[in-house]
Protein backbone atom coordinates (compact mmCIF):
# COMPACT_ATOMS: atom_id res chain seq x y z
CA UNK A 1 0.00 0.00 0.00
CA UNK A 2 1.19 3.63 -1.27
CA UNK A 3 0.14 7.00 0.05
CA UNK A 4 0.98 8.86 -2.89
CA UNK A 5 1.31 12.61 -3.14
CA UNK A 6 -1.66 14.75 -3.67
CA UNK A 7 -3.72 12.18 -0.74
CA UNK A 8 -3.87 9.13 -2.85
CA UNK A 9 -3.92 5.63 -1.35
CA UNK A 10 -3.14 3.15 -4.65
CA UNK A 11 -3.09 -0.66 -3.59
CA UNK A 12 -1.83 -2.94 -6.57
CA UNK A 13 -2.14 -6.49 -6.28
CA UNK A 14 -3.59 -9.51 -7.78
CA UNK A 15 -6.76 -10.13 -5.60
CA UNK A 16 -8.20 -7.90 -3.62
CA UNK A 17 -10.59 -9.11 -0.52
CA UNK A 18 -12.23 -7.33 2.11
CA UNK A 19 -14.17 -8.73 4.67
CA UNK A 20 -16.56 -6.86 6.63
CA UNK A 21 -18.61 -8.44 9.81
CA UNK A 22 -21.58 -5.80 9.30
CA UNK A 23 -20.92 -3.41 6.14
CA UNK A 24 -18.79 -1.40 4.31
CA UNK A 25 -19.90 2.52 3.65
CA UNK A 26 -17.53 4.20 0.63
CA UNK A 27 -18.56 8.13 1.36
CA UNK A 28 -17.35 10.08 -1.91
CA UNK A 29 -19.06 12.03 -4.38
CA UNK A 30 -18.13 10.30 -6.99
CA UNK A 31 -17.78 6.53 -7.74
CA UNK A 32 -15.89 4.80 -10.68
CA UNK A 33 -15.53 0.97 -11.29
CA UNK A 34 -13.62 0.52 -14.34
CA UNK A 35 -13.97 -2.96 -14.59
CA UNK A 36 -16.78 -5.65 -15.49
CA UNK A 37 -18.39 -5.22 -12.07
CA UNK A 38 -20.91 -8.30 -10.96
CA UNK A 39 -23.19 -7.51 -8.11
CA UNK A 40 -24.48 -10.72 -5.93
CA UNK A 41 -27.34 -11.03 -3.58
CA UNK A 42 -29.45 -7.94 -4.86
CA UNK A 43 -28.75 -4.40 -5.63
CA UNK A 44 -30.77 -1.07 -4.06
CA UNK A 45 -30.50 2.32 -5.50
CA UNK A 46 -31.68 5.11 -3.48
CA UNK A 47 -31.81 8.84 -5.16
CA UNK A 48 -32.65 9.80 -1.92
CA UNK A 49 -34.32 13.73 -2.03
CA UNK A 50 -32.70 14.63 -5.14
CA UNK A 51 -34.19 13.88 -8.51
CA UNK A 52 -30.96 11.51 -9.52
CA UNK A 53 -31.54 8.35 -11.01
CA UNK A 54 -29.70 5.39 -12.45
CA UNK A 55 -28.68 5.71 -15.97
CA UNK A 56 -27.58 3.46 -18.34
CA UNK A 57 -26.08 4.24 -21.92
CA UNK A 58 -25.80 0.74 -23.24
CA UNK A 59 -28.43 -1.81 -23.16
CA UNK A 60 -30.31 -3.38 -20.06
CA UNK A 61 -30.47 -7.15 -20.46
CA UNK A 62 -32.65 -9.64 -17.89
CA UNK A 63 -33.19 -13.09 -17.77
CA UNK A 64 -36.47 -12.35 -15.85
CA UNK A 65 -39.25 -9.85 -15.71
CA UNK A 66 -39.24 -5.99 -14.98
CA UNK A 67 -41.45 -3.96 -13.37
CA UNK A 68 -41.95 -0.42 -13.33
CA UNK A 69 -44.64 1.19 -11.83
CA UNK A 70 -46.22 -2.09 -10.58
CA UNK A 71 -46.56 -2.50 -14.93
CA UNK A 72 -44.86 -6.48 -15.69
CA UNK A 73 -43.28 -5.95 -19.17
CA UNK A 74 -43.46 -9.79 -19.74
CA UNK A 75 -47.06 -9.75 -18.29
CA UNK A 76 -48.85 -7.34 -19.23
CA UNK A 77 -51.93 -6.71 -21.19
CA UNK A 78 -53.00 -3.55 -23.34
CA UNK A 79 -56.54 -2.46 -23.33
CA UNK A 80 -58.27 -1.05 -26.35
CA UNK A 81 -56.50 -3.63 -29.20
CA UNK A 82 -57.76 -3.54 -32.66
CA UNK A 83 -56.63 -5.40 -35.32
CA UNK A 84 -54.77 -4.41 -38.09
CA UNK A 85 -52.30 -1.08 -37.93
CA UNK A 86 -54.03 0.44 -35.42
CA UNK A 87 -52.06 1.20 -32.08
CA UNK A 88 -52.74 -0.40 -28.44
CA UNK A 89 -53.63 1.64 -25.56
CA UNK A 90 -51.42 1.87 -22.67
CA UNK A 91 -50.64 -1.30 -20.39
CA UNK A 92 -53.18 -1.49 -17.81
């Protein structure tokens, strides 16, 4: 472990593992993961007060269902269908 100039703490090695009994709180403004980054065991995202939200510029890929809104996009139905090129309503 390094404490560089300018406050920086750089730790090179191989494998990094930390192991926490109760949590681990990262208090920054600013987060970057520059690698493929795999989350286990859920993920929560909390904008808190401000109107922040996750973004994502490439595409969002699931193996399951989403829900937004209480709305399944796997399950759910459109009211007000006609046949032919007619549009549906929205999902209800």
């Amino acid at each position: 472990m390094y404490l560089k100039r300018g406050r920086v703490v750089e730790v090179s090695t191989q494998h990094l593992v930390i192991n926490a009994t109760a949590d681990v709180m990262i208090n920054s403004p600013q987060v970057t993961i520059t690698g493929h980054t795999q989350i286990s065991n859920g993920l929560n995202v909390d904008a808190g007060t401000s109107s922040d939200c996750a973004t994502f510029t490439g595409t969002i890929k699931t193996t399951v269902d989403v829900i937004a809104d209480g709305k399944s996009l796997v399950h759910h139905v459109h009211g007000n269908v006609t046949t032919g090129a007619s549009q549906t309503g929205q999902p209800v």
